[in-house]
Protein backbone atom coordinates (compact mmCIF):
# COMPACT_ATOMS: atom_id res chain seq x y z
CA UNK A 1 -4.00 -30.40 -89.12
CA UNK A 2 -0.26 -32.89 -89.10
CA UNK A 3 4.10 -36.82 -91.22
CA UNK A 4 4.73 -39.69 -93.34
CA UNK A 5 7.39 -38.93 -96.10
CA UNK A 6 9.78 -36.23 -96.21
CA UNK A 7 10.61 -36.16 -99.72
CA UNK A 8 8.65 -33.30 -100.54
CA UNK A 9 9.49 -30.43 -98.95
CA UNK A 10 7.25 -29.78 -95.83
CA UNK A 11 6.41 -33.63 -96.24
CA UNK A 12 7.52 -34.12 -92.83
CA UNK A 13 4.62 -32.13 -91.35
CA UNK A 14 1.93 -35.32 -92.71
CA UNK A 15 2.49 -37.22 -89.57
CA UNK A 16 1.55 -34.11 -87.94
CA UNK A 17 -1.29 -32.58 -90.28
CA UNK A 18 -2.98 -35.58 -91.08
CA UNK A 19 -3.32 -39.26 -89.82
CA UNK A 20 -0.02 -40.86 -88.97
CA UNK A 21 1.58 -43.95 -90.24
CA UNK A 22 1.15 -47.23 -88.04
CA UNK A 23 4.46 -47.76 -86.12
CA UNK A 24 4.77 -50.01 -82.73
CA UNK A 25 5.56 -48.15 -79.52
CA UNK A 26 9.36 -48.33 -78.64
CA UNK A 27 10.91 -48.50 -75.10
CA UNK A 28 13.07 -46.00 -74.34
CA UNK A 29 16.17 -45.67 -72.03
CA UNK A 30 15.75 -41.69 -71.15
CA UNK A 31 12.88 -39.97 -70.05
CA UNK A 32 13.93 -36.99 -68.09
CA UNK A 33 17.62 -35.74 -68.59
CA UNK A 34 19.68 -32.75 -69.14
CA UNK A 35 22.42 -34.59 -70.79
CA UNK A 36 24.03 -32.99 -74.23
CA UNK A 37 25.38 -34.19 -76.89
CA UNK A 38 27.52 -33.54 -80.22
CA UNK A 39 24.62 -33.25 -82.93
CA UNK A 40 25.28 -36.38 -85.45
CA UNK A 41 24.17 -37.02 -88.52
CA UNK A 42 22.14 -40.43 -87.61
CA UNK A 43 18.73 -39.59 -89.43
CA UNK A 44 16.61 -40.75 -91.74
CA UNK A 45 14.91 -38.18 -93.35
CA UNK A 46 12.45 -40.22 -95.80
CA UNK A 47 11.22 -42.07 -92.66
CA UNK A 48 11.21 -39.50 -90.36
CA UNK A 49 13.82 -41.33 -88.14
CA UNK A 50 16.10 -39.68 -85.65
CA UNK A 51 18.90 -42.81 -84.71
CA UNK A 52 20.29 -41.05 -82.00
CA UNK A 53 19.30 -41.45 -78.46
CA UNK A 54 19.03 -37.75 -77.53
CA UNK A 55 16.73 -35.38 -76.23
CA UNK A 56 18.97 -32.29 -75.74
CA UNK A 57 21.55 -31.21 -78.35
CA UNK A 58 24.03 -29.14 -77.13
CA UNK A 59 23.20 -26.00 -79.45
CA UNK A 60 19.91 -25.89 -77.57
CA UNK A 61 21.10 -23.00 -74.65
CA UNK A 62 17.56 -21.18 -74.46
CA UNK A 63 16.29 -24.96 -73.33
CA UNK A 64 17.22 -27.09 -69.82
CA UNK A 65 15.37 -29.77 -68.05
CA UNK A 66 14.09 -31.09 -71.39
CA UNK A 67 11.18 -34.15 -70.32
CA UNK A 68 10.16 -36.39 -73.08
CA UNK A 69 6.31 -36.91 -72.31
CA UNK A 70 4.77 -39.15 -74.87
CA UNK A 71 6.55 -42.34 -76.32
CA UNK A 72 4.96 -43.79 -79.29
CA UNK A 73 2.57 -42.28 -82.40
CA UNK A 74 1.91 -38.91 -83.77
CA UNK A 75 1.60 -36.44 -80.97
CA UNK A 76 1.47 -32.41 -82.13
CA UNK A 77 -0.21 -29.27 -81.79
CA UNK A 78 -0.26 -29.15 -77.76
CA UNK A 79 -0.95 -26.85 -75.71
CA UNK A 80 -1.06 -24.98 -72.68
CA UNK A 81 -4.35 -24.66 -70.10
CA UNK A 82 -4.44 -21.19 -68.43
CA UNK A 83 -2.69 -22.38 -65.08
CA UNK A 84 -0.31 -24.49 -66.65
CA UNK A 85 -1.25 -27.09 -65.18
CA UNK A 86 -2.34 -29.51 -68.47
CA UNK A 87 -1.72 -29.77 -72.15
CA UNK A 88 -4.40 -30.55 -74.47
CA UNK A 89 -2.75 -32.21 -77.64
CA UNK A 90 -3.95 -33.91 -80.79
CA UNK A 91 -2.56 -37.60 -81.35
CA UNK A 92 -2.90 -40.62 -83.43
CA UNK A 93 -1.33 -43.70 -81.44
CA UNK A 94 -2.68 -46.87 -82.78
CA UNK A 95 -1.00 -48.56 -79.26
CA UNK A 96 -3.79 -46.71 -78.04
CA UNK A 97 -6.63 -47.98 -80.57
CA UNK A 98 -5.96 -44.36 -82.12
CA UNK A 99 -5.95 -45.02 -85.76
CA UNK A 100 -7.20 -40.91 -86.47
CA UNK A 101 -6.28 -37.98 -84.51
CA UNK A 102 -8.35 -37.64 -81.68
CA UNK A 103 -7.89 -34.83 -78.91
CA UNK A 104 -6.47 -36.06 -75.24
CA UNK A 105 -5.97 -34.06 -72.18
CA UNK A 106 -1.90 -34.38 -71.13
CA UNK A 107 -0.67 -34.22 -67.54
CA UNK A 108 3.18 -32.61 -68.35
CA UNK A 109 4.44 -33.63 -65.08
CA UNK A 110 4.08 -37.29 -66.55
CA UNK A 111 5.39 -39.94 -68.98
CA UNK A 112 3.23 -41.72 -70.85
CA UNK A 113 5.37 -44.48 -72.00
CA UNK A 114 2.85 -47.36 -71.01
CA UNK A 115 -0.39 -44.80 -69.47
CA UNK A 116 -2.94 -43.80 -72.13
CA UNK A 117 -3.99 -40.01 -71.81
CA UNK A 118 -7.85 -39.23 -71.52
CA UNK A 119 -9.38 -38.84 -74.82
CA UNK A 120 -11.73 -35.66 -74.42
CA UNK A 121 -13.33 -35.96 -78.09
CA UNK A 122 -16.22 -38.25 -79.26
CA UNK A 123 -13.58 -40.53 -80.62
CA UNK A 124 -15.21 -40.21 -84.42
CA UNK A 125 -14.13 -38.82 -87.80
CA UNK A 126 -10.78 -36.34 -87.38
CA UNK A 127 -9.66 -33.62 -85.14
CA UNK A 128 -7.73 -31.20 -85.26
CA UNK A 129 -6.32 -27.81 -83.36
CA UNK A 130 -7.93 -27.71 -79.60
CA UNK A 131 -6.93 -24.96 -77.22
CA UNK A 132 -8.27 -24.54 -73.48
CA UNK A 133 -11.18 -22.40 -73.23
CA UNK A 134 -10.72 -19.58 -69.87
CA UNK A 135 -11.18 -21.35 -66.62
CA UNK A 136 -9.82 -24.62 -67.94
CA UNK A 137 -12.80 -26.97 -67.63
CA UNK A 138 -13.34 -26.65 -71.31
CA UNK A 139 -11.72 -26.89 -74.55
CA UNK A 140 -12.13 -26.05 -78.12
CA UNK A 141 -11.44 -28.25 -81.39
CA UNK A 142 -12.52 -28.77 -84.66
CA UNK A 143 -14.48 -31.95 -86.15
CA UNK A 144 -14.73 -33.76 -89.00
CA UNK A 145 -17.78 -36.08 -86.79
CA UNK A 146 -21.08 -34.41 -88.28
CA UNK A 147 -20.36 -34.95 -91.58
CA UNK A 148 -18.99 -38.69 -91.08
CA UNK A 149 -18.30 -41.39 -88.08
CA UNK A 150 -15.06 -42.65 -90.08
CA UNK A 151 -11.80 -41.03 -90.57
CA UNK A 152 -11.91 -39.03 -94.32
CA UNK A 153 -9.35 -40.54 -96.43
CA UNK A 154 -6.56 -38.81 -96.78
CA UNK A 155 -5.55 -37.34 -100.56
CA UNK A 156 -4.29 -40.12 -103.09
CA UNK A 157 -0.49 -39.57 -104.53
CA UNK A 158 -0.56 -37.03 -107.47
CA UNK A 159 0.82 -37.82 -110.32
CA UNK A 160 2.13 -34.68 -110.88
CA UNK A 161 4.16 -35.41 -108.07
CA UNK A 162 2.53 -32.34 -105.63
CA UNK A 163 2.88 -32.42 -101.79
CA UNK A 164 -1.05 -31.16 -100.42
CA UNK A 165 -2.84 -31.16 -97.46
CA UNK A 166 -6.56 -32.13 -97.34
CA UNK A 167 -9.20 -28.98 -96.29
CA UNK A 168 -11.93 -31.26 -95.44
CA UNK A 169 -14.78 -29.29 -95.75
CA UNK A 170 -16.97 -31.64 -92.85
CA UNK A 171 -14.35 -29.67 -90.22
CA UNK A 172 -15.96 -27.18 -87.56
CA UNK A 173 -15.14 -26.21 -84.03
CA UNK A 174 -17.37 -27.25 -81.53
CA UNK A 175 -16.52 -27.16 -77.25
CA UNK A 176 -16.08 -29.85 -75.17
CA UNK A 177 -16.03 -30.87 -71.41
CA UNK A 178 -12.87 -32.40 -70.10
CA UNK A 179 -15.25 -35.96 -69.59
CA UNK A 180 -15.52 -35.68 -73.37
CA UNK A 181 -18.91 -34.35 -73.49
CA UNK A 182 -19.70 -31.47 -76.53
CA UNK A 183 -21.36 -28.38 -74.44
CA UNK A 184 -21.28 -26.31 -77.54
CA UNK A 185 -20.83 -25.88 -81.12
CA UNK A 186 -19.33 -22.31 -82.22
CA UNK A 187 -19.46 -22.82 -86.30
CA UNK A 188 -22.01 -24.50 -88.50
CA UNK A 189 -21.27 -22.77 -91.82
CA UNK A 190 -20.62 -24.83 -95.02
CA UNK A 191 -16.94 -25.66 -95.43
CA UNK A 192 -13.74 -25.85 -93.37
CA UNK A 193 -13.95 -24.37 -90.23
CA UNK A 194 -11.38 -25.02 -87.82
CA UNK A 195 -7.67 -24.16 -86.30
CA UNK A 196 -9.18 -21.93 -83.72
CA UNK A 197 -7.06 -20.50 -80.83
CA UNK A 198 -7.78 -18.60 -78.10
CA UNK A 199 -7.05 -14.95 -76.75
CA UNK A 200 -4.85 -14.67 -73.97
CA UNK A 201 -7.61 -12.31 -72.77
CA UNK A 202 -10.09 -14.98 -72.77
CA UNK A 203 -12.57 -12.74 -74.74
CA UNK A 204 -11.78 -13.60 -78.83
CA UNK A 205 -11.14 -16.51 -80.91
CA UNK A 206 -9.49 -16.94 -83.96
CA UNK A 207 -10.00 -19.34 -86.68
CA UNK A 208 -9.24 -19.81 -90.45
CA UNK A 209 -12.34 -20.59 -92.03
CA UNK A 210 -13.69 -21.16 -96.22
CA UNK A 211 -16.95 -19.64 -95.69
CA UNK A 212 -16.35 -17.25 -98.20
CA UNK A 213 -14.41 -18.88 -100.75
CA UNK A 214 -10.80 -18.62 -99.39
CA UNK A 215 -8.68 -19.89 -96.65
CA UNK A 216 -9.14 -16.59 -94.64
CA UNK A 217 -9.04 -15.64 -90.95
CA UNK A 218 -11.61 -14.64 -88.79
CA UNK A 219 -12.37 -13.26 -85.06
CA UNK A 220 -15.59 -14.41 -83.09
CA UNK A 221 -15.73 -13.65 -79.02
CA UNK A 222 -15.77 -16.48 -76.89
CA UNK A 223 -19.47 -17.19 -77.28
CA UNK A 224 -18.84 -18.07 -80.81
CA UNK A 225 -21.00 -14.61 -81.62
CA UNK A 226 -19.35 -11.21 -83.51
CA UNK A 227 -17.74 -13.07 -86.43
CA UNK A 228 -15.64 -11.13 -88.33
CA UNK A 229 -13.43 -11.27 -91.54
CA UNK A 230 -9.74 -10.18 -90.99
CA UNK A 231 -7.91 -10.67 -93.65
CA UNK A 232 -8.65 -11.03 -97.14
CA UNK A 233 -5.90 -11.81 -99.76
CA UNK A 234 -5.57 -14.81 -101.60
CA UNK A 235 -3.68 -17.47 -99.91
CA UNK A 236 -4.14 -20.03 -97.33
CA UNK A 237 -4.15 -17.71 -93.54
CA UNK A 238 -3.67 -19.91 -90.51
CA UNK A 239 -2.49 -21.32 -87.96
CA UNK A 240 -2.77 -17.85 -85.88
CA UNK A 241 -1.87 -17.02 -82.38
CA UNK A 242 -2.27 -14.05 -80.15
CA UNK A 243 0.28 -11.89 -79.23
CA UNK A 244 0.49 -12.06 -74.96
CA UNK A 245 -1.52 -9.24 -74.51
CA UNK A 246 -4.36 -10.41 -76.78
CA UNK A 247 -3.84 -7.25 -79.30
CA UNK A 248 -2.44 -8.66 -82.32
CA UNK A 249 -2.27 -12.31 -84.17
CA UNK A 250 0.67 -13.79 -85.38
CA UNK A 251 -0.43 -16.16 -88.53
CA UNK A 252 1.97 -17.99 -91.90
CA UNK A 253 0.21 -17.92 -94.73
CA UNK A 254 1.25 -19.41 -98.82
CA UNK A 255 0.01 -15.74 -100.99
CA UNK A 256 0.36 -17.07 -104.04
CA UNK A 257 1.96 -14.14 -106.49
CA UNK A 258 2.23 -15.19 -110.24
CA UNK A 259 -0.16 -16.12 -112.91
CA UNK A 260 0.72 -19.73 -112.35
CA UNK A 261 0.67 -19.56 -108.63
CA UNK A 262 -2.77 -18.38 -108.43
CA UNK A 263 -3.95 -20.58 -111.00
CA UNK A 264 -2.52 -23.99 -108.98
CA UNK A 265 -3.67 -22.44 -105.42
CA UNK A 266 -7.30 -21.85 -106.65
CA UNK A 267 -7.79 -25.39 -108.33
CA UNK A 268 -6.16 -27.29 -105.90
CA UNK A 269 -8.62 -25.11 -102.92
CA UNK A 270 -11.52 -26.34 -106.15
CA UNK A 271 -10.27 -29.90 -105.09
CA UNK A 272 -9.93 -29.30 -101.24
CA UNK A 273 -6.70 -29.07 -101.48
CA UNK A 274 -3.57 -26.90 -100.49
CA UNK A 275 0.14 -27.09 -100.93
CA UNK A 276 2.28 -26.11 -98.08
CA UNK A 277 5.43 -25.38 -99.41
CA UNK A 278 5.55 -22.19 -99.54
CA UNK A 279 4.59 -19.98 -96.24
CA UNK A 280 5.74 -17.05 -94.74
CA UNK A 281 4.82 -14.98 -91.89
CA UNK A 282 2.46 -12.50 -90.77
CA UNK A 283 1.64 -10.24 -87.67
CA UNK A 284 -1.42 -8.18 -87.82
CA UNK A 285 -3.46 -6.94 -85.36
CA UNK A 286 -7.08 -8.47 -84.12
CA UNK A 287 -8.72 -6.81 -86.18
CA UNK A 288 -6.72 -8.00 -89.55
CA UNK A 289 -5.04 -3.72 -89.58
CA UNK A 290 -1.31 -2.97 -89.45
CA UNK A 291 -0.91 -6.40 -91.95
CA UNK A 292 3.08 -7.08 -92.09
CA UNK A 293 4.89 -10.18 -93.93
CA UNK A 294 7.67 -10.54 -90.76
CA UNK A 295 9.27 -13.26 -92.58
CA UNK A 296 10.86 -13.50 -96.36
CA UNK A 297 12.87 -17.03 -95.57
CA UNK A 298 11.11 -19.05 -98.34
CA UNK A 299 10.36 -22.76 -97.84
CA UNK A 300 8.22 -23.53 -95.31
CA UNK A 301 7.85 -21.27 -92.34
CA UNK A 302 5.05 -22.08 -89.64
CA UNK A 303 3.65 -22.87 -86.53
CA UNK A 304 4.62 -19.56 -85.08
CA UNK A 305 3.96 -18.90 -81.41
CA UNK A 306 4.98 -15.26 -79.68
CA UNK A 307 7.46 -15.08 -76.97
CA UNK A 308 6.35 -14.07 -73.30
CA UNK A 309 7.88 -10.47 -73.94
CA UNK A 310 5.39 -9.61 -77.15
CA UNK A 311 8.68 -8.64 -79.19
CA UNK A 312 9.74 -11.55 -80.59
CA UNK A 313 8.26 -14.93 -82.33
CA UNK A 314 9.60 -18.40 -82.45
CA UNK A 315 8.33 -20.93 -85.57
CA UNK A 316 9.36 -23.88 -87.23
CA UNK A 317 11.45 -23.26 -90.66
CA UNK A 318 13.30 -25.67 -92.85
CA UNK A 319 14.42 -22.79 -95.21
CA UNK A 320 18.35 -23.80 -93.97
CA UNK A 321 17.54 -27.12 -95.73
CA UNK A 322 18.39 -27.81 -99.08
CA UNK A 323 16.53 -31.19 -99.47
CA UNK A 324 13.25 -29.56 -97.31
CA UNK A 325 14.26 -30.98 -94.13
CA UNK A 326 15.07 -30.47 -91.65
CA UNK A 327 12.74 -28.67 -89.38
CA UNK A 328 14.06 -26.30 -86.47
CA UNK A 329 12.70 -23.90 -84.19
CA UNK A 330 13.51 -20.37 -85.10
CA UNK A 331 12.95 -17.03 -83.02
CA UNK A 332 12.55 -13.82 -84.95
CA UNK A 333 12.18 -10.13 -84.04
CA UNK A 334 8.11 -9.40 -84.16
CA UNK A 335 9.07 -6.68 -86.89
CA UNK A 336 10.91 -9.22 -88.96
CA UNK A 337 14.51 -7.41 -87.93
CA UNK A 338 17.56 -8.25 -87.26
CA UNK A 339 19.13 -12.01 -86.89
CA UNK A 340 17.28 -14.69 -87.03
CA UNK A 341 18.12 -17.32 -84.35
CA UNK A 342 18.13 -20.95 -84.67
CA UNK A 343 16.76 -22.82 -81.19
CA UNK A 344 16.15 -26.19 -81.48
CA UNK A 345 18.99 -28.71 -84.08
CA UNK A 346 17.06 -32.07 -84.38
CA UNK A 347 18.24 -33.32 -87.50
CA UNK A 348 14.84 -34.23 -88.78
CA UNK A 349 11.84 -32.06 -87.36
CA UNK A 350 10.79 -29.79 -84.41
CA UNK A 351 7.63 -28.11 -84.34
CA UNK A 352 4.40 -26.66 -82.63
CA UNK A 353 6.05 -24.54 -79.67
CA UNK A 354 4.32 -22.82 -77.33
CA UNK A 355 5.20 -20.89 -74.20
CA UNK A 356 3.51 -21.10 -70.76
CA UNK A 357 1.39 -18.47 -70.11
CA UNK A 358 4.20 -17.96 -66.78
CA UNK A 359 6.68 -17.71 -69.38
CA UNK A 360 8.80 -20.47 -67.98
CA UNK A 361 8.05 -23.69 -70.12
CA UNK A 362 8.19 -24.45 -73.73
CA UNK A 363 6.25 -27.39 -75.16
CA UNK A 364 7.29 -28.82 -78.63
CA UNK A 365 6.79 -31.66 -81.13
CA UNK A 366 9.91 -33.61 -82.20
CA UNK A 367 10.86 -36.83 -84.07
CA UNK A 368 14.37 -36.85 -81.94
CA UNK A 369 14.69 -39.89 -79.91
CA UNK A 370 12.36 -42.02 -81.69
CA UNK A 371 15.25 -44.71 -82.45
CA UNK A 372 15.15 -45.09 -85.97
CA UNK A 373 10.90 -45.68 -85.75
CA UNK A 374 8.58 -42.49 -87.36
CA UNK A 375 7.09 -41.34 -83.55
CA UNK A 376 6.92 -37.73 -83.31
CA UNK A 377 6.65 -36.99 -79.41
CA UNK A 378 5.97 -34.05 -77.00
CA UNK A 379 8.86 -32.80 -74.93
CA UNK A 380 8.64 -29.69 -73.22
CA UNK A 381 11.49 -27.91 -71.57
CA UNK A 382 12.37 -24.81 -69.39
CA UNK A 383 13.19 -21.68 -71.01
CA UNK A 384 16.16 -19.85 -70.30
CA UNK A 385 16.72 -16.30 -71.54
């Protein structure tokens, strides 16, 4: 899913949930530095615009070594092959001929400030959330392609003013070669079928699918067979991980409550629609028992990703913001207690983390150091306790 106006509240996510706006690649004077610096307030929050030349705030003591990898576009949801060795990302860059997100396979050791990284989908329609597959010669992402060659169109300002993402129902999850050749295609139901991640374990996969009517979360194994229904309230469920031992999921979800909130969740879902404003999170294990709401922030809480030691969960949260930005990295207690601690302090948005599987990196999405343009890059950093 992924950010082209922040007024609304989680409006800064668009760049990184849908197709991004156009914006020229920039040059820029640090790639790989340890340097920190006194957070300023040098941001533009309606254009997504971090002024400041930095890539390591001081706050930031859990991160060192921070590498900036991409330079230019919409680059989000990446992450880690088994050996660590690669990233597989999705990115709009239109220096790149990119106009629609499109998966590419990343090399982290590199910069990509003039390369291009291999595109490993067909290039058609929209992608969205790819994961290595066990053994790393494969990955997993979902499609918009059968349904249509061209990019869907992304939802038309409301008049009532509403901030909502697109469920395009043409989405399923298909698996891929790293020359870009589809080997396999795990879901062929009517409806949106996609954000699929993969078991530590190598044995399950999780995805939020609308098969039956709702935004719900289900478990096949890694053949694509053994599909199962795991959780079943009303509300969008996704964006789920695995805990590191492949026993539980960690997922945010919107559960609407009132009369009203029901009402507006189940017409807008009518219209292919959801609004992400509101999400908290979730832990549960694989098979959707022990369900716990971790999280009770409100705002937007998301893209949560479980620490190497199983006890503790780091997301992205603008609930400090008054004005809905901006968007930090958080870490949380897997139970939901005690302090809550802030990580990251870019002054517009941080997202997407994930750990190595070794437990010693941390890749990330940020807008910092994109010198007053909209780019949202990868950086990834090492992790210090």
């Amino acid at each position: 899913m992924k950010i082209k106006n922040i007024i609304g509240i989680v409006a800064l996510s668009s760049l990184l949930v849908n197709c991004g706006n156009e914006s020229e690649k920039k040059e820029h004077k640090h790639e790989n530095h340890d340097e920190k610096h006194e957070h300023k307030d040098s941001t533009d929050y309606h254009s997504g615009a971090t002024k400041a030349d930095e890539i390591h705030y001081k706050q930031e003591k859990h991160l060192t070594n921070i590498k900036q990898i991409t330079f230019g576009g919409d680059n989000a949801e990446a992450y880690w092959s088994f050996d660590d060795s690669k990233l597989v990302s999705q990115i709009t860059n239109p220096a790149w001929g990119i106009e629609c997100d499109q998966i590419f396979i990343v090399d982290p050791t590199k910069t990509y400030r003039h390369d291009t990284a291999k595109m490993v989908s067909t290039g058609k329609g929209r992608t969205t959330c790819s994961y290595f597959m066990p053994g790393d010669s494969t990955v997993l992402y979902a499609s918009t392609h059968l349904g249509n060659d061209a990019c869907p169109p992304k939802p038309e300002k409301r008049e009532d003013g509403k901030y909502v993402w697109p469920i395009y129902p043409d989405f399923d999850i298909f698996v891929a070669d790293l020359e870009g050749n589809i080997v396999k295609q795990l879901t062929d139901e009517e409806g949106y079928d996609a954000e699929g991640t993969v078991s530590p374990n190598g044995d399950k996969i999780v995805f939020t699918s609308t098969r039956t009517g709702d935004l719900e979360l289900f478990t096949m194994d890694i053949d694509g067979s053994n599909v199962k229904q795991i959780t079943f309230e009303l509300g969008y469920d996704g964006g789920a991980f695995f805990s590191p031992d492949g026993t539980k999921l960690i997922f945010r979800s919107s559960r609407p409550q009132t009369d009203e909130e029901i009402k507006e969740y189940k017409d807008l879902l009518e219209q292919g629609l959801v609004k992400p404003t509101d999400m908290e999170l979730y832990v549960c294990n694989i098979d959707g028992s022990d369900l716990k709401q971790i999280t009770h922030l409100g705002g937007a809480n998301w893209a949560p990703f479980y620490h190497p030691s199983g006890e503790k969960i780091i997301f992205s949260s603008n609930h400090a913001s008054e004005k809905g930005f901006p968007f930090n990295l958080y870490m949380v207690n897997e139970d939901g207690t005690g302090e809550i601690e802030q990580i990251t302090y870019d002054g517009v948005f941080d997202s997407f983390p994930m750990f190595s599987y070794d437990g010693k990196k941390l890749i990330f999405s940020s807008n910092r150091n994109n010198h007053g343009g909209h780019d949202t890059n990868l950086f990834v950093a090492d992790w210090v306790e």
